[in-house]
Protein backbone atom coordinates (compact mmCIF):
# COMPACT_ATOMS: atom_id res chain seq x y z
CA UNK A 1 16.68 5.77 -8.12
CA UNK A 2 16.06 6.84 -11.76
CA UNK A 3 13.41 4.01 -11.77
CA UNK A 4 11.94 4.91 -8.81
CA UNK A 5 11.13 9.00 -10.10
CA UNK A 6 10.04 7.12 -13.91
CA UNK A 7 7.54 5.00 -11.79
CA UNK A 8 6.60 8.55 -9.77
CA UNK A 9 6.19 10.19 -12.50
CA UNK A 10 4.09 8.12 -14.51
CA UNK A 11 2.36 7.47 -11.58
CA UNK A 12 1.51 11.47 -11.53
CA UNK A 13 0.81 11.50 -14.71
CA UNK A 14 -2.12 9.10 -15.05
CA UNK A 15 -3.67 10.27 -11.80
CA UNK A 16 -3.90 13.45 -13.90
CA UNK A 17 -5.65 11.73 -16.87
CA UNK A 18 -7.83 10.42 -14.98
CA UNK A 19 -8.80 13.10 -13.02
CA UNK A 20 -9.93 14.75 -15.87
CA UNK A 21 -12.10 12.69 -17.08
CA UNK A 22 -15.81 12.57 -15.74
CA UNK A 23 -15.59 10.72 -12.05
CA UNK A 24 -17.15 7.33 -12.87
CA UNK A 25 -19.31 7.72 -8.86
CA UNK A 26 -20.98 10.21 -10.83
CA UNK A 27 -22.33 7.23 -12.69
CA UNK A 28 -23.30 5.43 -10.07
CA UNK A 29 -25.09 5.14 -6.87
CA UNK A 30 -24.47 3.95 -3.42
CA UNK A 31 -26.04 1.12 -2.51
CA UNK A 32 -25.41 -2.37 -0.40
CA UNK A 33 -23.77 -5.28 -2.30
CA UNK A 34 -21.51 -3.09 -3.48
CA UNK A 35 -18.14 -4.87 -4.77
CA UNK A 36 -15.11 -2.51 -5.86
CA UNK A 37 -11.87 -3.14 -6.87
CA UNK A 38 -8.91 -0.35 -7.12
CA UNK A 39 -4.81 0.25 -7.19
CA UNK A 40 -3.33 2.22 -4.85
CA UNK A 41 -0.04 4.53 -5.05
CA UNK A 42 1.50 6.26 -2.10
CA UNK A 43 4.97 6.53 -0.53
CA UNK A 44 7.07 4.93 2.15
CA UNK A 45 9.58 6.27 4.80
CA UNK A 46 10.86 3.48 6.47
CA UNK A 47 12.43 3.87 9.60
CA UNK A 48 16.37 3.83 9.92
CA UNK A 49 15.60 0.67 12.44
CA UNK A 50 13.41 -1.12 10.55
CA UNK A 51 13.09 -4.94 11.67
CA UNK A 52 12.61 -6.36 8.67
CA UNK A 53 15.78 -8.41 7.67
CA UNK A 54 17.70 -11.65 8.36
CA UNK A 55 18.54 -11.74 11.63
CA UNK A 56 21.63 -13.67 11.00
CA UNK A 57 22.71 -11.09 8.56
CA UNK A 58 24.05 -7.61 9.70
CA UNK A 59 21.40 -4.68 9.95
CA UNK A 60 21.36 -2.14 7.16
CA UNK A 61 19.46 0.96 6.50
CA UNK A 62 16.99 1.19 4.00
CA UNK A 63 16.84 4.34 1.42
CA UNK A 64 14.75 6.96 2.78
CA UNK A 65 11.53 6.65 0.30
CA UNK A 66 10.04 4.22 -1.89
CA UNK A 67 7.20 4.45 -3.82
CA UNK A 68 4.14 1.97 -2.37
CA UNK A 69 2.02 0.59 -4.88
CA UNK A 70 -0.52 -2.22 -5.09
CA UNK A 71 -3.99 -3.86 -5.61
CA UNK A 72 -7.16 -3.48 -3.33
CA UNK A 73 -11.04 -5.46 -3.10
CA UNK A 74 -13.50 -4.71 -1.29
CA UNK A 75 -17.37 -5.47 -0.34
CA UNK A 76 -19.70 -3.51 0.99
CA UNK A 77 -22.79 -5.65 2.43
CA UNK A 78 -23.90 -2.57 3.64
CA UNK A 79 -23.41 1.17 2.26
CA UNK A 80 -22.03 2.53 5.95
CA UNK A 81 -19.98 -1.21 6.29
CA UNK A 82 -17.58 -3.41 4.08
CA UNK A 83 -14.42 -5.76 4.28
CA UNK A 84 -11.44 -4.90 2.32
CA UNK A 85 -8.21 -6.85 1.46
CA UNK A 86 -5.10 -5.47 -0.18
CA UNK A 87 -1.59 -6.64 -1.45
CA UNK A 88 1.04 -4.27 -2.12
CA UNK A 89 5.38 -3.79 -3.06
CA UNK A 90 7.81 -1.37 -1.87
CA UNK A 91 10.63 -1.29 -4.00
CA UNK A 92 13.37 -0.46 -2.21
CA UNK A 93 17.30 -0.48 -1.84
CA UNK A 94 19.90 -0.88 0.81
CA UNK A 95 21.15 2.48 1.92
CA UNK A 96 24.62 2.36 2.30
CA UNK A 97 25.38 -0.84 -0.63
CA UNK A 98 22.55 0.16 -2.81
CA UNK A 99 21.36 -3.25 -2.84
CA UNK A 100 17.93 -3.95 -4.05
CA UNK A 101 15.42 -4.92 -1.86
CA UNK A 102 11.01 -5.50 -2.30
CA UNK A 103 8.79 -4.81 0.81
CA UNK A 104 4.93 -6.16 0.56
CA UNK A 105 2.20 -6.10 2.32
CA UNK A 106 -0.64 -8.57 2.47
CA UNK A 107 -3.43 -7.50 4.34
CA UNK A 108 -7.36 -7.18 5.53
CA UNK A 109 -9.69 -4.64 7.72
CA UNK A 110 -13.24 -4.37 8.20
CA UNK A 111 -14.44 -0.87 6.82
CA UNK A 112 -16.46 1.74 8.51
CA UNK A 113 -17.67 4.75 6.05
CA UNK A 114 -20.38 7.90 5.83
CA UNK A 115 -22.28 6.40 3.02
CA UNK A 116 -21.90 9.52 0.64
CA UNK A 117 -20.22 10.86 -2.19
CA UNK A 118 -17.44 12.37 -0.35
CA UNK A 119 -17.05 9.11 2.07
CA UNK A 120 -14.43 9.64 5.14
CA UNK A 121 -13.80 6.18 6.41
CA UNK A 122 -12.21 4.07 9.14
CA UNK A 123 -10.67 0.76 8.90
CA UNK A 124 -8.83 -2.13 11.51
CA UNK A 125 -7.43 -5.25 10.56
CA UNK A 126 -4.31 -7.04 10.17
CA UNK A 127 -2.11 -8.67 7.84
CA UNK A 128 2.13 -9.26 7.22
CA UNK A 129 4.96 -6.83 6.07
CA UNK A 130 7.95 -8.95 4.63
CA UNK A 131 11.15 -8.19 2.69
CA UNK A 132 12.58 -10.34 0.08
CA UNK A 133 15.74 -9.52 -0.47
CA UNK A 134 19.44 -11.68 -1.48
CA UNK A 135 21.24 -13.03 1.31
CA UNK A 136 24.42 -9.94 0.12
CA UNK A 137 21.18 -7.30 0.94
CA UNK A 138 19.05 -7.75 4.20
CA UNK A 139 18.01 -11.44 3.24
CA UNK A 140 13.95 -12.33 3.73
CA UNK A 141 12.03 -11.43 7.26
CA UNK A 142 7.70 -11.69 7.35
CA UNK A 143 6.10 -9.92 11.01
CA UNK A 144 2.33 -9.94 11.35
CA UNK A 145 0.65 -6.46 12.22
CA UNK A 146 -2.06 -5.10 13.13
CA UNK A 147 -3.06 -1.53 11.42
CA UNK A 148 -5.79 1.12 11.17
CA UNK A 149 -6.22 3.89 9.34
CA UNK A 150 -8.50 7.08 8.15
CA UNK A 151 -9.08 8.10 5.36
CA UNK A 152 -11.87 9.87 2.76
């Protein structure tokens, strides 16, 4: 757990840097062709009855939060229209033997946005959740998804 507030932390702190710096879109300006590339950082709550896990193996709970983190591309053909993909981890640990376990995410939506500054978006797509984990844990389990999501 202390690893998981260090990475938090950090985490919290560079967001900070960088928010006070001069945003970088005031640089620029929307247009089509547009190609980005970005991390993400957010948290996960997985659910006490997750399926993710060997189904040979006997269930176990997962800790109640992990940090999410991970890599993101995207085009935008159009400024209102794009395709993204993304790849994430979610370290994680067993909750009742504390063993360690990694959730990731491989994944890719199409992209529907207001093409301005402030941009609130859509996106649908698909892609797999999987656990890796040693055989003592949860073992290793991949499901394909579908997923949507709003954002801005």
């Amino acid at each position: 757990m202390r690893h998981l507030r260090t990475l938090i932390g950090t985490a919290l702190l560079l967001s900070m840097v960088l928010a006070a710096r001069p945003a970088l879109a005031d640089r620029l300006e929307l247009g089509n062709n547009m190609v980005e590339l970005g991390l993400y950082l957010g948290a996960m709550f997985p659910p006490k009855q997750h399926q993710l896990w060997d189904e040979t193996l006997v269930h176990q709970k997962l800790k109640d939060l992990s940090v999410d983190f991970g890599l993101r591309f995207s085009y935008l053909p159009l400024t209102w229209l794009g395709a993204e993909i993304e790849g994430g981890v979610m370290p994680t640990q067993t909750s009742g033997t504390d063993k360690s376990a990694t959730m990731w995410t491989a994944r890719g939506h199409l992209l529907f946005q207001l093409p301005y500054r402030f941009a609130p978006f859509v996106v649908g797509g698909a892609g797999w959740l999987g656990m890796v984990s040693s055989q003592d844990a949860i073992g290793n389990d991949v499901d394909f998804y579908p997923h949507w999501g709003l954002g801005a």
